[in-house]
N, C-alpha and C. Protein backbone atom coordinates (compact mmCIF):
# COMPACT_ATOMS: atom_id res chain seq x y z
N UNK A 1 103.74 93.52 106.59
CA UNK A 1 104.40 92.24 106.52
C UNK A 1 104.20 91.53 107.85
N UNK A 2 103.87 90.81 108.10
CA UNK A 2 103.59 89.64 109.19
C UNK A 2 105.26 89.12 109.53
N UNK A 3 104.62 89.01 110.99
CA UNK A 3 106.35 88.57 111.24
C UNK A 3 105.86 86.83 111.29
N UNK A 4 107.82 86.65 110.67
CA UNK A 4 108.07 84.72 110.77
C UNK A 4 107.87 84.07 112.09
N UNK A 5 108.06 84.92 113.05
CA UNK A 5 108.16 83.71 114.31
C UNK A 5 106.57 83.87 115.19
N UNK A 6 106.05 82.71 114.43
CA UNK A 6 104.79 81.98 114.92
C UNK A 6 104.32 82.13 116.21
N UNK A 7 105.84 81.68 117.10
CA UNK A 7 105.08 81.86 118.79
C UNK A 7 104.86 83.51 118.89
N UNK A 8 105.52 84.51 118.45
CA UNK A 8 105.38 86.02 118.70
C UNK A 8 104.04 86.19 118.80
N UNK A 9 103.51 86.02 117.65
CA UNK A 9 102.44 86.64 117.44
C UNK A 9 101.15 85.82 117.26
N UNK A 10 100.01 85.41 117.87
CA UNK A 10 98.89 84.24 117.66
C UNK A 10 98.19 84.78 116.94
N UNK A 11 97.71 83.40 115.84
CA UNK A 11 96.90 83.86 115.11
C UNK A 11 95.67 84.81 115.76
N UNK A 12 94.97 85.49 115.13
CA UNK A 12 93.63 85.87 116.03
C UNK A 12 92.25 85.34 115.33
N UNK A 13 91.81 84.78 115.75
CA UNK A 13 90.55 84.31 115.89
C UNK A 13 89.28 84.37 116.50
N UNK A 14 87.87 84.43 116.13
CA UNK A 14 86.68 84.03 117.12
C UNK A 14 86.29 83.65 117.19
N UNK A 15 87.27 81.90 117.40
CA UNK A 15 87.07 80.61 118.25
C UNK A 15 87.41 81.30 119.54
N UNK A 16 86.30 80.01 120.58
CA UNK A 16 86.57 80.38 121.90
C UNK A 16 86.85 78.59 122.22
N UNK A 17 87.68 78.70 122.75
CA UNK A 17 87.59 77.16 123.19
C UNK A 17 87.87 77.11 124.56
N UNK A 18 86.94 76.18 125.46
CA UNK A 18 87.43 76.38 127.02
C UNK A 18 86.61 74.98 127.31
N UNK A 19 87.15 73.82 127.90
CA UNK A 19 86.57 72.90 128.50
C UNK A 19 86.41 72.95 130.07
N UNK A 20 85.31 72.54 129.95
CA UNK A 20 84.79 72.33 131.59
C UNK A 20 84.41 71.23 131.75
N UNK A 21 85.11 70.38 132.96
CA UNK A 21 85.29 69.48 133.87
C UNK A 21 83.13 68.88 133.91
N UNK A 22 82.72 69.49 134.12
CA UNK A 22 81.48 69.50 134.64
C UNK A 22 80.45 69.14 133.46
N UNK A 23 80.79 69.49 132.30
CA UNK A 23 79.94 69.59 130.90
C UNK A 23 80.52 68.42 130.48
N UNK A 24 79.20 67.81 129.37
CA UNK A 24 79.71 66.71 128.68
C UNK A 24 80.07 67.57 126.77
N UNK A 25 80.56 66.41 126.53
CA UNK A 25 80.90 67.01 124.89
C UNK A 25 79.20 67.80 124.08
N UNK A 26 78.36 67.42 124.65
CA UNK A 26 76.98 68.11 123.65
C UNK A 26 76.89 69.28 124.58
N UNK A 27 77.07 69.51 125.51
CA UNK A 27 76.66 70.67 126.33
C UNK A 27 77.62 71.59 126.51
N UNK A 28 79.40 71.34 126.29
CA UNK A 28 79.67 72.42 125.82
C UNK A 28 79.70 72.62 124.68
N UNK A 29 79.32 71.62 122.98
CA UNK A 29 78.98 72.24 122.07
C UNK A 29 77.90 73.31 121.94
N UNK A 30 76.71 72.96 122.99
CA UNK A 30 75.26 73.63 123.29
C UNK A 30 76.18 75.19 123.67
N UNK A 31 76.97 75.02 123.99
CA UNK A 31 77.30 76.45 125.08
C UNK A 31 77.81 77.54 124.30
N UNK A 32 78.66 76.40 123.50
CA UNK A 32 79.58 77.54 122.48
C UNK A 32 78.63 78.15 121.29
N UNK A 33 78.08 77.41 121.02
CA UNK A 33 76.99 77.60 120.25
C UNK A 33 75.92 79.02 120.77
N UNK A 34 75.82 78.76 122.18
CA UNK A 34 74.98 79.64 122.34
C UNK A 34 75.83 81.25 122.92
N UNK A 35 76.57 81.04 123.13
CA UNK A 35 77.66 82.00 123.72
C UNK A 35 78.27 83.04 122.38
N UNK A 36 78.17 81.82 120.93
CA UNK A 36 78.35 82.39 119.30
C UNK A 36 77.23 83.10 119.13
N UNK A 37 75.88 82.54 119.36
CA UNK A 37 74.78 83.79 118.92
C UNK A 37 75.04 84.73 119.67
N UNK A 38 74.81 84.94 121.07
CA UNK A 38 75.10 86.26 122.06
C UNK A 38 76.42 86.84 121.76
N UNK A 39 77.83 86.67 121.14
CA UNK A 39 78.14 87.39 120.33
C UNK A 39 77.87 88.02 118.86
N UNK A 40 77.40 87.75 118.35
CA UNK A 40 77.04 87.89 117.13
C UNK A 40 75.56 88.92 117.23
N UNK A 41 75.30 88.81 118.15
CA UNK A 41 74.08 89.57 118.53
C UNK A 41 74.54 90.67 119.02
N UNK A 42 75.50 90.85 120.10
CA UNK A 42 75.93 91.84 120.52
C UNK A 42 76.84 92.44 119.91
N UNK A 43 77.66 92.14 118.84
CA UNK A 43 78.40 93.00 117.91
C UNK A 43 78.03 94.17 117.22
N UNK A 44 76.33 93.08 116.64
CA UNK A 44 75.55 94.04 115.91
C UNK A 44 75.38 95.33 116.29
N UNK A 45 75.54 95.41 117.89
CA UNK A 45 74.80 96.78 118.33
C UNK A 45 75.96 97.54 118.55
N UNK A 46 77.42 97.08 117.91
CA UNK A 46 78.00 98.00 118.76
C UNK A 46 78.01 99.14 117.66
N UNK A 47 78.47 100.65 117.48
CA UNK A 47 78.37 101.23 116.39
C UNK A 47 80.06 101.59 116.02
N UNK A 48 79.65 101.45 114.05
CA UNK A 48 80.79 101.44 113.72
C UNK A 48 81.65 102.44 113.88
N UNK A 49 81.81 103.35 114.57
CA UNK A 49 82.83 104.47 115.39
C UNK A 49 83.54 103.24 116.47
N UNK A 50 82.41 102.73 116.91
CA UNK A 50 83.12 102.41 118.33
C UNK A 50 84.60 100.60 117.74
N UNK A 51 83.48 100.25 116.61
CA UNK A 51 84.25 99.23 115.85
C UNK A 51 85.88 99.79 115.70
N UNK A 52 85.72 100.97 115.46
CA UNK A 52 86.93 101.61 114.83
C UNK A 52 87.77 102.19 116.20
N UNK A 53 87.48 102.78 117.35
CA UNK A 53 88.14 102.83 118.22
C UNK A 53 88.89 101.31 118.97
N UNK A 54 87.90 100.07 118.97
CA UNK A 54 88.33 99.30 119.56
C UNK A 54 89.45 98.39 118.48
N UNK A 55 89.41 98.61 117.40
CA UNK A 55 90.93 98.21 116.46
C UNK A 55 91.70 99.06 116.74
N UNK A 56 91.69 100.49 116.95
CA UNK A 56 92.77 101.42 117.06
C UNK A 56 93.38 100.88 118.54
N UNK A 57 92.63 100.76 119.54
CA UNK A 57 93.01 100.49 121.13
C UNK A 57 93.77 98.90 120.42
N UNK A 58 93.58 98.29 119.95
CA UNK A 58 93.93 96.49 119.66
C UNK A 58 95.70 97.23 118.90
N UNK A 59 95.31 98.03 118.48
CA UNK A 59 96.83 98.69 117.79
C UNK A 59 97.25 99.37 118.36
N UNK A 60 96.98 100.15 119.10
CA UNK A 60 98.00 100.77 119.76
C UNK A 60 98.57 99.81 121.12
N UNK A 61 98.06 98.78 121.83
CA UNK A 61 98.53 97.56 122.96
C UNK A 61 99.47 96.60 122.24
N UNK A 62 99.53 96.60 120.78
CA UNK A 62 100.46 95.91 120.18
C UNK A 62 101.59 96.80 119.90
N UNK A 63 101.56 97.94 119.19
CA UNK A 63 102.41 98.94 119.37
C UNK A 63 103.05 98.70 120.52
N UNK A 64 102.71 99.06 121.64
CA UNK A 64 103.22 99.03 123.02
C UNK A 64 104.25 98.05 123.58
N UNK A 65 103.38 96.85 122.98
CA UNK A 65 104.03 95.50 123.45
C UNK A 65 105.30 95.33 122.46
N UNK A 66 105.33 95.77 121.37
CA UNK A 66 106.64 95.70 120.70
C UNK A 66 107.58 96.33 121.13
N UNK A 67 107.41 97.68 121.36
CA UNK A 67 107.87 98.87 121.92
C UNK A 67 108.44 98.12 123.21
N UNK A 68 108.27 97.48 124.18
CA UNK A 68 108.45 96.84 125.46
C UNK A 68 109.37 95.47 125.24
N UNK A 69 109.27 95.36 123.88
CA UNK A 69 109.47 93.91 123.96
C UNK A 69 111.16 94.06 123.34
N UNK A 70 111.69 92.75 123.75
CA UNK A 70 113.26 92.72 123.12
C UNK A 70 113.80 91.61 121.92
N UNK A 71 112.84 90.89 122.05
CA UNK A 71 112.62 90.40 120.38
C UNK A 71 111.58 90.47 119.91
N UNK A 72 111.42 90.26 118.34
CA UNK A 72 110.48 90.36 117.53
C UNK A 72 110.78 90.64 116.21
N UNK A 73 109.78 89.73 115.33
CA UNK A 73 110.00 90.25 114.16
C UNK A 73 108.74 90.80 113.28
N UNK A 74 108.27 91.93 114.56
CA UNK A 74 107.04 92.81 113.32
C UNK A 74 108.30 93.86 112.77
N UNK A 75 107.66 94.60 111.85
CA UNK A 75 108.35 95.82 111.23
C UNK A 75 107.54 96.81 110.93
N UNK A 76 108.06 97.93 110.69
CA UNK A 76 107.37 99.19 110.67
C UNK A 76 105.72 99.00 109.67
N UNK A 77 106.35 98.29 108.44
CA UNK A 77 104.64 98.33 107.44
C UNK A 77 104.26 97.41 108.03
N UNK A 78 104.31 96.29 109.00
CA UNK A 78 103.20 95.15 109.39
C UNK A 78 102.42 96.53 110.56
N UNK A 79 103.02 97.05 111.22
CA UNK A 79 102.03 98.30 111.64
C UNK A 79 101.16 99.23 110.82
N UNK A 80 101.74 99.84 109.68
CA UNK A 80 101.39 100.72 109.40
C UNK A 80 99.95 99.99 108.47
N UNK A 81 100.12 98.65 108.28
CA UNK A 81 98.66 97.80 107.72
C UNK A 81 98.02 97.38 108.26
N UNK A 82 98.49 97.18 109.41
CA UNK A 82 97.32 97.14 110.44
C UNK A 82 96.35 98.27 111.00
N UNK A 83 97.45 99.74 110.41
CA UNK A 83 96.36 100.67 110.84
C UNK A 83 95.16 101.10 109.82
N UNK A 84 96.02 101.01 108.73
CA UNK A 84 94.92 100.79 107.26
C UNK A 84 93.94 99.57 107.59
N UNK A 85 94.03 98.61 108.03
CA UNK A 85 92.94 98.01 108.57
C UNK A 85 91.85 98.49 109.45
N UNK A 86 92.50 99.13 110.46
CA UNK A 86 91.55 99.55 111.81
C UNK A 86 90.54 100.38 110.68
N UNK A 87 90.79 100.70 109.59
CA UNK A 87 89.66 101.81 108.69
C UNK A 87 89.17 101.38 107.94
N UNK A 88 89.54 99.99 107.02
CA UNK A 88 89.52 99.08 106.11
C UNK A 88 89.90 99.97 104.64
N UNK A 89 90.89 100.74 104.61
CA UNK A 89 91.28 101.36 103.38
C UNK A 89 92.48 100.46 102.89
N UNK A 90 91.82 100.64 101.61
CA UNK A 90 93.26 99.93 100.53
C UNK A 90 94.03 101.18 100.26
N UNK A 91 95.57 100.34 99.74
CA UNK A 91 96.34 101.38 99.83
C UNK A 91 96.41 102.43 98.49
N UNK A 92 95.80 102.45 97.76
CA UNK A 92 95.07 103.38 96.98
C UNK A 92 94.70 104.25 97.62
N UNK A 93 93.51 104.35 98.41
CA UNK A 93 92.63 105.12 99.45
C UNK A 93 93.52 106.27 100.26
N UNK A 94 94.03 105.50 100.80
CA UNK A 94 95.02 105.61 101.90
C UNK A 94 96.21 106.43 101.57
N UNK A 95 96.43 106.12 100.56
CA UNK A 95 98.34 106.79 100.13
C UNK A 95 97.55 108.37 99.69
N UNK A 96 95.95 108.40 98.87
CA UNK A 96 95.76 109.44 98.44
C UNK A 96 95.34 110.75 100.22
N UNK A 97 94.62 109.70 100.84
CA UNK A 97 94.41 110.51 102.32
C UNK A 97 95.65 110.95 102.88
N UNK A 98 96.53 110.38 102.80
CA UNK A 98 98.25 111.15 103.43
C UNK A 98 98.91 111.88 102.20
N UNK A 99 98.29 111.74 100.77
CA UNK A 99 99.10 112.52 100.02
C UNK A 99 100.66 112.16 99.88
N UNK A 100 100.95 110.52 99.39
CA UNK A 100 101.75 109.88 99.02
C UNK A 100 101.47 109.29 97.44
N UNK A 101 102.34 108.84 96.91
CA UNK A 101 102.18 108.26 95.89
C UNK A 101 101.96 106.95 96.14
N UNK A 102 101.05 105.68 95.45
CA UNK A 102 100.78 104.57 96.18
C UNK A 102 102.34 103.70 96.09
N UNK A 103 102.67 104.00 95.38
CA UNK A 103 104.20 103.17 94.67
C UNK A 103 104.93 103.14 96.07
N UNK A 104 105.23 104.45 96.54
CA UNK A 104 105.93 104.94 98.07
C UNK A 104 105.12 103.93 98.87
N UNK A 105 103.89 103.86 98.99
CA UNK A 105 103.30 103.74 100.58
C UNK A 105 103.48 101.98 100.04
N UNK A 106 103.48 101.68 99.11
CA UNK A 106 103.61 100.15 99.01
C UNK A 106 105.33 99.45 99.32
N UNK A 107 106.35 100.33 98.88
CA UNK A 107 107.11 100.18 99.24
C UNK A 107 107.47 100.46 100.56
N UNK A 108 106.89 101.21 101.54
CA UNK A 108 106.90 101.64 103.05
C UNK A 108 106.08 100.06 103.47
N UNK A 109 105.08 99.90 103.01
CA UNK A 109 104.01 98.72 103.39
C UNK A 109 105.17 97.13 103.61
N UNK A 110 106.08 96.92 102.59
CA UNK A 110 107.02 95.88 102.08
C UNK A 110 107.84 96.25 102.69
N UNK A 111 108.20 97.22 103.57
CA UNK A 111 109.81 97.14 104.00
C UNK A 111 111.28 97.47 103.01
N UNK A 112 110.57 98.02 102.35
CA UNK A 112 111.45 98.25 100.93
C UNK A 112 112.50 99.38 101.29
N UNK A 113 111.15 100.73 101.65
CA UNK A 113 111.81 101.64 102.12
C UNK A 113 111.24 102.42 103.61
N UNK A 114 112.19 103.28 103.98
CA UNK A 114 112.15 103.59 105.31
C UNK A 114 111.08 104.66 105.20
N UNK A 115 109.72 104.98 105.81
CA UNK A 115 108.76 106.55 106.00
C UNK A 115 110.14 107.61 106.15
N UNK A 116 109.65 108.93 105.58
CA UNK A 116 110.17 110.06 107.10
C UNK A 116 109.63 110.80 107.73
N UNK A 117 110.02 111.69 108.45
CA UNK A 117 109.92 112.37 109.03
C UNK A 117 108.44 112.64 108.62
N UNK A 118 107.72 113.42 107.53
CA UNK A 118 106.82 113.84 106.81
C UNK A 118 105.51 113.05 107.18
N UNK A 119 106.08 112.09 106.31
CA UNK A 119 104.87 110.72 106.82
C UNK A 119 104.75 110.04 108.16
N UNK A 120 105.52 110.15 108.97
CA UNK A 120 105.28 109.92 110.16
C UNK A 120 104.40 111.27 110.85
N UNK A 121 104.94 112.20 110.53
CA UNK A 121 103.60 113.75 110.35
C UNK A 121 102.12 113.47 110.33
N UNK A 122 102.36 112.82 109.30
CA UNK A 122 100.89 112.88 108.41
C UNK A 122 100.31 111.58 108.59
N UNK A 123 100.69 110.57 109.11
CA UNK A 123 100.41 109.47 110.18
C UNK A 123 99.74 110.29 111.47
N UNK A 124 100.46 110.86 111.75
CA UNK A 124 100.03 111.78 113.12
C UNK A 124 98.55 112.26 112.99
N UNK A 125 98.72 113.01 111.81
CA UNK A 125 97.62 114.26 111.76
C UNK A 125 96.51 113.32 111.61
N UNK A 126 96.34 112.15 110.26
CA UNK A 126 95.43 111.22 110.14
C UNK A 126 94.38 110.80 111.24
N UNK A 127 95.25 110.24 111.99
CA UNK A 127 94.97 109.33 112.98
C UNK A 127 94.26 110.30 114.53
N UNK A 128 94.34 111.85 114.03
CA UNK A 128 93.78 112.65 114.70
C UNK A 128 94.44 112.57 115.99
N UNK A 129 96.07 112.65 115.90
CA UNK A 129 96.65 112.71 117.23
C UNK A 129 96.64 111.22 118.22
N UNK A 130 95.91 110.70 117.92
CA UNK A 130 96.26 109.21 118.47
C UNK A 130 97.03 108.15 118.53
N UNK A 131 97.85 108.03 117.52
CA UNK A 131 99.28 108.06 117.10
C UNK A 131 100.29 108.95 116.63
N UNK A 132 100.82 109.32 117.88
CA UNK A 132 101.82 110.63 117.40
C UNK A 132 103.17 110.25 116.95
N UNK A 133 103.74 111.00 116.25
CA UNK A 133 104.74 111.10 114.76
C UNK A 133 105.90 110.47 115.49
N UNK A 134 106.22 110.48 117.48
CA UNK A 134 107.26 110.19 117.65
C UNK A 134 106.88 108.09 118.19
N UNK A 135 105.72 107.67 118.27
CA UNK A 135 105.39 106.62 118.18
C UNK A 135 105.79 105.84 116.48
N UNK A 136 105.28 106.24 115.87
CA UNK A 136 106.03 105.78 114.79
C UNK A 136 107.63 106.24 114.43
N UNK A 137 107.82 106.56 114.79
CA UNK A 137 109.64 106.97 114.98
C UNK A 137 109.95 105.62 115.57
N UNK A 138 109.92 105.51 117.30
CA UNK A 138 109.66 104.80 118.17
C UNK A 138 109.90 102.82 116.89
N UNK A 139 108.76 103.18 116.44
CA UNK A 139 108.92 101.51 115.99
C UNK A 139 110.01 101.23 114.62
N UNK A 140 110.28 102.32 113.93
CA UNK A 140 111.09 102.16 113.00
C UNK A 140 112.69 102.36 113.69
N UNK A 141 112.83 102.96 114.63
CA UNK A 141 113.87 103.00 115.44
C UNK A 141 114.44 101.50 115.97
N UNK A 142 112.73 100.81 116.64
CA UNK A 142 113.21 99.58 117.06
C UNK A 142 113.06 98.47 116.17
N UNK A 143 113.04 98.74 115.30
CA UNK A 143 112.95 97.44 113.73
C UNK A 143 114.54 98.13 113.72
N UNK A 144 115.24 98.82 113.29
CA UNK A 144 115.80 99.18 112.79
C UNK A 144 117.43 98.64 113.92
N UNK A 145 117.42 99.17 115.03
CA UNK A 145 117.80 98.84 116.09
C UNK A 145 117.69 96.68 116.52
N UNK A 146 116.56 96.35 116.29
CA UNK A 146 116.63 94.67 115.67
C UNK A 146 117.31 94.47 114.75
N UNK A 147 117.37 94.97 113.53
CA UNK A 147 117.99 94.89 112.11
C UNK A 147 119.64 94.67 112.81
N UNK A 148 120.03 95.77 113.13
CA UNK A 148 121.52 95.75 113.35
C UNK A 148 121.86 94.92 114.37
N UNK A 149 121.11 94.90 115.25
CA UNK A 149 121.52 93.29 116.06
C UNK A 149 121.70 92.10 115.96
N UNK A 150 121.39 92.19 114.82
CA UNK A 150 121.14 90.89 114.45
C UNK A 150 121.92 90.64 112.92
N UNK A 151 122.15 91.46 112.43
CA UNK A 151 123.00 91.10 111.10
C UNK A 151 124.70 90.97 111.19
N UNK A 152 125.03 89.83 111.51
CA UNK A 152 126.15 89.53 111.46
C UNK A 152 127.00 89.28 110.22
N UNK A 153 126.21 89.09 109.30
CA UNK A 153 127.59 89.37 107.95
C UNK A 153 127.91 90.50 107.80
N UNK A 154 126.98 91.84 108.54
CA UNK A 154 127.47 93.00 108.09
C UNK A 154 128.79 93.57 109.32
N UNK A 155 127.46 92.72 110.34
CA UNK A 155 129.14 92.82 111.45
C UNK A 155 130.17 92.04 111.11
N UNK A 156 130.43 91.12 110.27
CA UNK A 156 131.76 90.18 109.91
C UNK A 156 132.63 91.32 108.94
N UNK A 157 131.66 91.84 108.62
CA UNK A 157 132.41 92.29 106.79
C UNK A 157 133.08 93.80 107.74
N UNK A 158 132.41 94.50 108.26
CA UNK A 158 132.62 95.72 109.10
C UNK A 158 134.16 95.71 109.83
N UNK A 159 134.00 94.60 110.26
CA UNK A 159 135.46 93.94 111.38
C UNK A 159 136.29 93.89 110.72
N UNK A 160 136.20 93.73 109.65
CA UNK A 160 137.41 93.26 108.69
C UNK A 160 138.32 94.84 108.42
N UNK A 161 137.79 95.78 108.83
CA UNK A 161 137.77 97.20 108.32
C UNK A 161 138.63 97.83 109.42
N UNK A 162 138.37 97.13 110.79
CA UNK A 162 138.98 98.08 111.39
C UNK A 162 140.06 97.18 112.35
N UNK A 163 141.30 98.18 112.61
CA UNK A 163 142.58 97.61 112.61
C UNK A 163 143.52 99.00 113.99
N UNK A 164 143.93 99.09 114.46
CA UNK A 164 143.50 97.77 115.87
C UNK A 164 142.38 97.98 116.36
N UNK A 165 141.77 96.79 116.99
CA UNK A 165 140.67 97.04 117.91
C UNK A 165 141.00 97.37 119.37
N UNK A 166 140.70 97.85 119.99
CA UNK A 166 141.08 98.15 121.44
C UNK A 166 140.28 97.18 122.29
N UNK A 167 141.65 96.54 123.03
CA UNK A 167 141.38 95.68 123.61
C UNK A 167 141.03 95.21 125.47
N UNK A 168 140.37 96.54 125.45
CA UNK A 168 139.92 96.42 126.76
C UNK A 168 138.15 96.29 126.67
N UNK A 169 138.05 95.93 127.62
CA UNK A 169 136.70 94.94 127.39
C UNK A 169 135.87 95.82 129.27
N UNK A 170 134.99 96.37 128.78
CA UNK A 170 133.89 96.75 130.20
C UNK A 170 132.45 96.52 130.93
């Protein structure tokens, strides 16, 4: 699931846009232009192992940055599809490689329901130790830990429950 707040997270793209003072409008079209083949050229060579390490490194610095960060609204499956991306498996593929039912991993994918213990395991083992079981803990902890910070009807309705409150304040 993609989080709502726009500034969090930028789209990603491979537009490059950069104006220079010095260039007129045809010469940095000439530039970008030529700067697009020499990428496109150099992609080609990179090999698809290395394609696949440099999405895993792009996921695990976002991992991180959530992990670091004190707002946000990614959640546990906007990770866990991004890592099915870094491989390009659908969740067919995927639920059968961890030995889930797809129904589960789609509802884990939606936020429906919470992984456990197990699948955060077998996240582990997948990923050949590169994401370990307490990193995904880690982000469902802090979705989860957001969740309750932020839900105030449950804190309204909760308050109502308890009688006296103690009224010293630290």
């Amino acid at each position: 699931m993609k989080p709502n707040n726009p500034k969090e997270k930028k789209e990603k793209t491979d537009d490059i846009s950069f104006q220079s003072p010095a260039l007129t409008k045809n010469q940095e079209q000439e530039a970008l232009l030529a700067f697009g083949t020499y990428r496109k050229k150099a992609s080609k060579q990179i090999s698809e192992e290395d394609k696949i390490k440099l999405r895993l490194l792009r996921l695990k610095f976002e991992i991180n940055n959530f992990l670091k960060s004190q707002y946000s609204d990614f959640q546990f499956g906007f990770f866990l599809e991004e890592y099915m991306k870094c491989f390009e498996l659908n969740g067919k593929t995927f639920a059968n490689e961890i030995d889930v039912a797809p129904s589960l991993l789609s509802q884990i994918l939606h936020n429906q329901r919470d992984p456990n213990t197990k699948i955060m395991m077998r996240l582990e083992i997948h990923s050949n130790y590169n994401f370990p079981a307490p990193i995904w803990y880690e982000v469902l902890a802090k979705q989860k830990a957001f969740e309750l910070k932020n839900d105030s009807k449950l804190r309204k309705q909760e308050a109502r429950k308890i009688h006296p409150k103690i009224s010293v304040v630290i």
